[in-house]
C-alpha atoms as a PDB file:
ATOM      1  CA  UNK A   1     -52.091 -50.147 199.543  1.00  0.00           C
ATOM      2  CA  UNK A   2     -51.974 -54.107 201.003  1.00  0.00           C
ATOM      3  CA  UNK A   3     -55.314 -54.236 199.996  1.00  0.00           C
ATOM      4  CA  UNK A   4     -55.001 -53.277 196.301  1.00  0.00           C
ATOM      5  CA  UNK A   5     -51.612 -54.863 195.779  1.00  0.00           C
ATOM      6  CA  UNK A   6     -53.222 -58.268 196.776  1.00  0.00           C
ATOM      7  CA  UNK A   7     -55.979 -57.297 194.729  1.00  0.00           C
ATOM      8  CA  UNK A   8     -53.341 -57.299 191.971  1.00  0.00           C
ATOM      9  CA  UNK A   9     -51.197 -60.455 192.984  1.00  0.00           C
ATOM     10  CA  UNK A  10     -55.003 -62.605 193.046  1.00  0.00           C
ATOM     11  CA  UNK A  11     -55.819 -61.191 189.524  1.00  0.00           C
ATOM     12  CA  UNK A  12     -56.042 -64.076 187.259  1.00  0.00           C
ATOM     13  CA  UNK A  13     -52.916 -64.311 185.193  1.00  0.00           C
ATOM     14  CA  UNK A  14     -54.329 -66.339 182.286  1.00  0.00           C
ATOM     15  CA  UNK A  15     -55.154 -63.291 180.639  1.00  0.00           C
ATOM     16  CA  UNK A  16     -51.635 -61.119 180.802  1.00  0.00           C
ATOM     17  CA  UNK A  17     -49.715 -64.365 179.183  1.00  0.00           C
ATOM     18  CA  UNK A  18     -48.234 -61.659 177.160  1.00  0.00           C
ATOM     19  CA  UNK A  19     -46.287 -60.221 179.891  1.00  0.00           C
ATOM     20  CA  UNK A  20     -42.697 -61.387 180.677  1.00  0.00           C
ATOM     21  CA  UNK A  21     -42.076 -63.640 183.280  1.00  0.00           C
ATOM     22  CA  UNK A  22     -39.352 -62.390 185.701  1.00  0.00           C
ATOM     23  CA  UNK A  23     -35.919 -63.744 185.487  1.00  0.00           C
ATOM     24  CA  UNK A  24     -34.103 -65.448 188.343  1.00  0.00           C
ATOM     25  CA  UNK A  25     -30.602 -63.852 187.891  1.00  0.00           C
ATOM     26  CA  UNK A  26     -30.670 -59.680 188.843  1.00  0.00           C
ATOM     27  CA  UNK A  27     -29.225 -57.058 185.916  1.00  0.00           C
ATOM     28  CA  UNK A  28     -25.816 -57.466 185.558  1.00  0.00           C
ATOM     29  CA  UNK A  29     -23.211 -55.469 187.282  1.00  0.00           C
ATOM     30  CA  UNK A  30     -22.265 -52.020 186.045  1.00  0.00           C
ATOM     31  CA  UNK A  31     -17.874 -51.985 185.494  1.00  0.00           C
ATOM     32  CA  UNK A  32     -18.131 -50.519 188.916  1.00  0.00           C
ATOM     33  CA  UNK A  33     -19.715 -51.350 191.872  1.00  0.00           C
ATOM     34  CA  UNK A  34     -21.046 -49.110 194.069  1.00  0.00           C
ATOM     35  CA  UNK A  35     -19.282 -49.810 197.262  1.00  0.00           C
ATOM     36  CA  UNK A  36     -21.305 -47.207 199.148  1.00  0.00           C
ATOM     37  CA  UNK A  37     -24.121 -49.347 199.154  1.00  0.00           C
ATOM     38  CA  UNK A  38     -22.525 -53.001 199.479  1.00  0.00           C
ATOM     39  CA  UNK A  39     -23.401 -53.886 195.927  1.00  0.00           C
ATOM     40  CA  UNK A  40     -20.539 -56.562 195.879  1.00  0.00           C
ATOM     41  CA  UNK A  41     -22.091 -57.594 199.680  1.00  0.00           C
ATOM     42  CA  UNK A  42     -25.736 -57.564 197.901  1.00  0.00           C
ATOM     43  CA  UNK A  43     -24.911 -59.620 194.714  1.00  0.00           C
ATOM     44  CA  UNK A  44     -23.126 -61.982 196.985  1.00  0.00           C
ATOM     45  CA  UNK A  45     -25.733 -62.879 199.121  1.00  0.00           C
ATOM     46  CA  UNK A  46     -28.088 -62.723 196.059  1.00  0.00           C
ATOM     47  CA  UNK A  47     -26.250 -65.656 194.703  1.00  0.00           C
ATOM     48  CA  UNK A  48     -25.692 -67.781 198.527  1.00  0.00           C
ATOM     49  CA  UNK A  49     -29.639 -68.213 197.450  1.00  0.00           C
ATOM     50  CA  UNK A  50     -28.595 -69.761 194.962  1.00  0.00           C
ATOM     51  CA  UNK A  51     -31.728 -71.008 192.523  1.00  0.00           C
ATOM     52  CA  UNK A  52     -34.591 -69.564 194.232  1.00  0.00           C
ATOM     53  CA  UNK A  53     -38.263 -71.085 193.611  1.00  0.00           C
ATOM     54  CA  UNK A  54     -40.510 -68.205 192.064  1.00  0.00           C
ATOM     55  CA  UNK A  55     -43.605 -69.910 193.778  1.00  0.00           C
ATOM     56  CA  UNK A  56     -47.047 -69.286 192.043  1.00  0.00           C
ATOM     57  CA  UNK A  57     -46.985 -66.588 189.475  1.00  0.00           C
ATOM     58  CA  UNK A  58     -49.089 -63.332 189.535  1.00  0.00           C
ATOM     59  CA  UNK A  59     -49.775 -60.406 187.784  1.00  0.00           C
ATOM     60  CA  UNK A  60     -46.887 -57.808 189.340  1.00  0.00           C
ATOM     61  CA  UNK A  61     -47.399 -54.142 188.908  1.00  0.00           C
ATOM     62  CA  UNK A  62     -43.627 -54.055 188.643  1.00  0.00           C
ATOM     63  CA  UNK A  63     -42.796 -50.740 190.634  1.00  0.00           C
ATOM     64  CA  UNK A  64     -45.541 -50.959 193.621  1.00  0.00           C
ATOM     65  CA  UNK A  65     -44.531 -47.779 196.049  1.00  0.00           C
ATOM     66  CA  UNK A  66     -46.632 -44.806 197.187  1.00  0.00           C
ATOM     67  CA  UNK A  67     -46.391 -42.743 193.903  1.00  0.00           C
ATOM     68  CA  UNK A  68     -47.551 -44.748 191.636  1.00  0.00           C
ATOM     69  CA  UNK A  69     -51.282 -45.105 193.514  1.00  0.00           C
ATOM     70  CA  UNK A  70     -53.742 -42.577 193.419  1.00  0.00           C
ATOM     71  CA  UNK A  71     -55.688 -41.259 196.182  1.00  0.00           C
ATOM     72  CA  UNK A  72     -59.023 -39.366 197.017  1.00  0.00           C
ATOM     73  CA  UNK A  73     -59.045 -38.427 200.599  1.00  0.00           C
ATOM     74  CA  UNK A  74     -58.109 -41.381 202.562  1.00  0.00           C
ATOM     75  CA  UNK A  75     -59.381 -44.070 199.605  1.00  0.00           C
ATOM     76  CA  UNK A  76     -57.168 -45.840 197.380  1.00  0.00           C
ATOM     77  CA  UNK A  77     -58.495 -44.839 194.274  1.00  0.00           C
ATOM     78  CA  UNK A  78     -56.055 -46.201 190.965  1.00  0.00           C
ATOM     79  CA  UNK A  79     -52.698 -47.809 190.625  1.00  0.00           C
ATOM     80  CA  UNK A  80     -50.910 -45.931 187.314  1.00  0.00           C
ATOM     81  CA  UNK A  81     -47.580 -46.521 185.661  1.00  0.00           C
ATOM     82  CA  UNK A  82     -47.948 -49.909 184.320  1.00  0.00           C
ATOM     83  CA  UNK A  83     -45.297 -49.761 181.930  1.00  0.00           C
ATOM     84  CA  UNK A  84     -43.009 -52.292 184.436  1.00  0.00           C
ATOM     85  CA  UNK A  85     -46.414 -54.865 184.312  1.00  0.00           C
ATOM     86  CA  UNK A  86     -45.178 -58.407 184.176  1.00  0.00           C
ATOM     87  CA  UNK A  87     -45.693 -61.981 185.729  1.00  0.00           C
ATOM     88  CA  UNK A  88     -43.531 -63.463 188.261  1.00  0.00           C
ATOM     89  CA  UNK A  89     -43.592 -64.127 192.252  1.00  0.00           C
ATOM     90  CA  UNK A  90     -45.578 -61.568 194.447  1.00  0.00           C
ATOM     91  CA  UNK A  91     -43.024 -61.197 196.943  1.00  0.00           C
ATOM     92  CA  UNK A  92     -41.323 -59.282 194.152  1.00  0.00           C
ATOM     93  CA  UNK A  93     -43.194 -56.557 193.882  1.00  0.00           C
ATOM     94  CA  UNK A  94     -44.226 -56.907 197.842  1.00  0.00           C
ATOM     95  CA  UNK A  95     -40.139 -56.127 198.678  1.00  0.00           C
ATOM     96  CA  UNK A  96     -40.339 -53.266 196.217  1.00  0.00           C
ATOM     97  CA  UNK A  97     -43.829 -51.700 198.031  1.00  0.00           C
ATOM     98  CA  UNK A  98     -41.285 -52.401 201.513  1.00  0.00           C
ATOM     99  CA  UNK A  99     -38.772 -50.393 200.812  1.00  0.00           C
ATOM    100  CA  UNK A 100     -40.386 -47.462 199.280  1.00  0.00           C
ATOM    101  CA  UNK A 101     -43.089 -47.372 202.167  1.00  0.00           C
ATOM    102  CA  UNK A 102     -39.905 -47.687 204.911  1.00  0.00           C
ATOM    103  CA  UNK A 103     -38.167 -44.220 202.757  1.00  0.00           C
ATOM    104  CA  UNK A 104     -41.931 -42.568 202.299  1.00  0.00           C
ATOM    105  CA  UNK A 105     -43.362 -43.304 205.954  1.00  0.00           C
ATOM    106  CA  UNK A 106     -40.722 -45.436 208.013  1.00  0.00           C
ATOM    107  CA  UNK A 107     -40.097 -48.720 209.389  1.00  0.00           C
ATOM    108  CA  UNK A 108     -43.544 -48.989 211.100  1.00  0.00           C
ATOM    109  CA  UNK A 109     -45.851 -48.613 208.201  1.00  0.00           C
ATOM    110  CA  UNK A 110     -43.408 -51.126 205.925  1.00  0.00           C
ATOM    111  CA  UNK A 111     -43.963 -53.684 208.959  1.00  0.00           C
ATOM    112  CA  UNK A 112     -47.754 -52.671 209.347  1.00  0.00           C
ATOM    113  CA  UNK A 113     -48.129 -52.730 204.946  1.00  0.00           C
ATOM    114  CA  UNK A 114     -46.350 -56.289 205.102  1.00  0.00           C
ATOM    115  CA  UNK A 115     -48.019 -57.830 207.877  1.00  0.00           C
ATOM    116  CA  UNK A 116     -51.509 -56.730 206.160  1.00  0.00           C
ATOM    117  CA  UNK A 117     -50.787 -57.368 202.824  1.00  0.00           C
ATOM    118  CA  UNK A 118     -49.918 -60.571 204.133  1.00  0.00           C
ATOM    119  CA  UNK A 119     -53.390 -61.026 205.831  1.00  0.00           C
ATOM    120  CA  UNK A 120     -55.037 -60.774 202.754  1.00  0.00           C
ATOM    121  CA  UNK A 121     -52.846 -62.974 200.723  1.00  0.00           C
ATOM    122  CA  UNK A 122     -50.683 -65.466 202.540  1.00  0.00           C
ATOM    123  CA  UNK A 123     -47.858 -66.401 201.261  1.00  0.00           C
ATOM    124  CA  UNK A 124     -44.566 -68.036 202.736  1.00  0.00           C
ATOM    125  CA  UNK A 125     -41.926 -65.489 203.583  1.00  0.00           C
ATOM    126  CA  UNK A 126     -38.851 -67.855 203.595  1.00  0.00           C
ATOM    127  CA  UNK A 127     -37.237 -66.186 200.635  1.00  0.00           C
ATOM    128  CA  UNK A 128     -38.263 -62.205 201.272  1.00  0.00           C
ATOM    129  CA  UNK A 129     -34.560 -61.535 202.307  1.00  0.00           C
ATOM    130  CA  UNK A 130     -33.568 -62.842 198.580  1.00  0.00           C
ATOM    131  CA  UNK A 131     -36.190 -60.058 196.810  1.00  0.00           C
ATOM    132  CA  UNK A 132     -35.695 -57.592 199.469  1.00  0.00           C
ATOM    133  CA  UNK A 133     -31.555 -57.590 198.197  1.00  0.00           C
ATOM    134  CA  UNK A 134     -33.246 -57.751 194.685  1.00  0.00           C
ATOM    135  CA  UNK A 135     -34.759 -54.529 195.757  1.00  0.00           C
ATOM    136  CA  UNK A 136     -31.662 -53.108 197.015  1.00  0.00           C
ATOM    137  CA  UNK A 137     -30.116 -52.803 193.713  1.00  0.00           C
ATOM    138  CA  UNK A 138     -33.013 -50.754 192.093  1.00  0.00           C
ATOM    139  CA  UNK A 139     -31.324 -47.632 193.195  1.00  0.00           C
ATOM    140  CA  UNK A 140     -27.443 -48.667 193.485  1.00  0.00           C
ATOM    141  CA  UNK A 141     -25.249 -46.720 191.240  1.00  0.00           C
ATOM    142  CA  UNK A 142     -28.152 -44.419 191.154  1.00  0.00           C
ATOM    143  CA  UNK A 143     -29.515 -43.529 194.324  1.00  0.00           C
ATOM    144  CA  UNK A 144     -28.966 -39.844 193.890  1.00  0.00           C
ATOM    145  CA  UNK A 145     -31.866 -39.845 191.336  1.00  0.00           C
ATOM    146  CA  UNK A 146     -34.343 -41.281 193.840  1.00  0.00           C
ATOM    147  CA  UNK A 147     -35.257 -38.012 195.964  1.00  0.00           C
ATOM    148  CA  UNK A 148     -36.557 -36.351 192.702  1.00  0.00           C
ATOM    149  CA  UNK A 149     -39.655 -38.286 192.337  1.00  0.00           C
ATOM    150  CA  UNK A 150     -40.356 -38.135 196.600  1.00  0.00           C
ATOM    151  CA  UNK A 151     -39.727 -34.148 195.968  1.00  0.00           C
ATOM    152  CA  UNK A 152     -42.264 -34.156 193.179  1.00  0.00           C
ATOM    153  CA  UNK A 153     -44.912 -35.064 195.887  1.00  0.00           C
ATOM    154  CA  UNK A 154     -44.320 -32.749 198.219  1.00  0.00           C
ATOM    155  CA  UNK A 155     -41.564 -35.077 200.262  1.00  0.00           C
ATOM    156  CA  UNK A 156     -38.199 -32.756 199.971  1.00  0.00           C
ATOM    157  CA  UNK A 157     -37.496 -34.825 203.685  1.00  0.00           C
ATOM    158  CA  UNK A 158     -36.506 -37.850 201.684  1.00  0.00           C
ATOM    159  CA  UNK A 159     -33.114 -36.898 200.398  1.00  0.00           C
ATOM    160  CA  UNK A 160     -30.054 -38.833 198.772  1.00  0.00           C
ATOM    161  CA  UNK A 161     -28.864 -39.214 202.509  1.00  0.00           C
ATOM    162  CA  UNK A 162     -32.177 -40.555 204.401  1.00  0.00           C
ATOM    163  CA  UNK A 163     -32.782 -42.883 201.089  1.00  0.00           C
ATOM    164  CA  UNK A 164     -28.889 -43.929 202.034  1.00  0.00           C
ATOM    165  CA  UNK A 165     -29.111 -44.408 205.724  1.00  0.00           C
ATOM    166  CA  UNK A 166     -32.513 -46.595 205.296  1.00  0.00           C
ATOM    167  CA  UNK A 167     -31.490 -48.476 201.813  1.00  0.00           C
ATOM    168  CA  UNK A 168     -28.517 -49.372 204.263  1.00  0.00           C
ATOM    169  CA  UNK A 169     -30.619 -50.836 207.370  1.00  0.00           C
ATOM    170  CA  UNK A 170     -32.775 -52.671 204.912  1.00  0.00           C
ATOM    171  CA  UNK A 171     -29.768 -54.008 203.063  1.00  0.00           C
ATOM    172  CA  UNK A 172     -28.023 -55.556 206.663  1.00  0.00           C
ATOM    173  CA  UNK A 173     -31.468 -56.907 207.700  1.00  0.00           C
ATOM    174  CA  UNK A 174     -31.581 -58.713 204.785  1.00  0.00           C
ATOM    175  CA  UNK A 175     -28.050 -60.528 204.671  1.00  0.00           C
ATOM    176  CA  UNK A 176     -28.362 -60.937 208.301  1.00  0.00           C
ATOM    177  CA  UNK A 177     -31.422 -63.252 206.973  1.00  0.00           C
ATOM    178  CA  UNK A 178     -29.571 -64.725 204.182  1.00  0.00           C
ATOM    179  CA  UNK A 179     -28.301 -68.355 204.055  1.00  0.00           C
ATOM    180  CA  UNK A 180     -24.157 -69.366 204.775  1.00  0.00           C
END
């Protein structure tokens, strides 16, 4: 999966000037905030960031996690669902692969995914904790949604409470990195 998604990120982007460019600023706030998963704690340390530098743009998949690639035995075989396809900063779409790989296989393989991906395209890490709290509010408000799709490939281990307990962990690790 490192492999293809810096396949992806070293695309040349001249071609896919059609597709957005992401926005600094996250969605906006729902009327409530979903304290179960620090979303006021998130979207503060979101902003502490302040104006972050989106670095060279790439083509981004978008929503980069394990069911969205296709597979023939142990080969990496397609990347579908290219509906979220836009151009913006690869550590974007490398904090969404993170998190979904920490839920799908656990903390290891996100570290081992990161550090390869890495490898293969080098790229400074200083604001990861920024799109990694990006990341965290994919699911808030929603998270009990988020099994369903895990469930539909075979994974009925990853429920509302083991997305929780992990979305938490990543969240901390994050603001623990974040500046002030």
């Amino acid at each position: 999966m490192a492999e293809t998604l810096a396949r992806i990120h070293t695309t040349p982007v001249d071609a896919f000037g059609f597709l957005p460019i992401t926005l600094t600023t996250p969605r906006p706030p729902r009327t409530t905030l979903d304290d179960d998963l620090r979303e006021a704690e998130v979207r503060a340390g979101i902003a502490r960031w302040g104006e972050v530098a989106l670095g060279p743009t790439v083509l981004r998949h978008g929503d980069f996690w394990p069911g969205n690639v296709l597979w023939v035995g142990n080969r990496l075989t397609g990347v579908v669902d290219w509906e979220n396809a836009l151009r913006g900063p690869a550590l974007a779409d490398l904090a969404i692969a993170r998190l979904d790989l920490w839920w799908a296989l656990g903390r290891d393989a996100m570290d081992t995914f990161t550090a390869h991906y890495l490898r293969l395209h080098p790229i400074a890490l200083d604001t990861l904790p920024y799109w990694d709290l990006r990341t965290a509010l994919r699911p808030v408000g929603d998270l009990a949604a988020w099994p369903a799709p895990y469930a539909a490939l075979g994974r009925h281990d990853i429920t509302h409470a083991t997305l929780r307990e992990t979305l938490l962990v990543f969240i901390e690790e994050a603001l623990g990195k974040t500046p002030g």
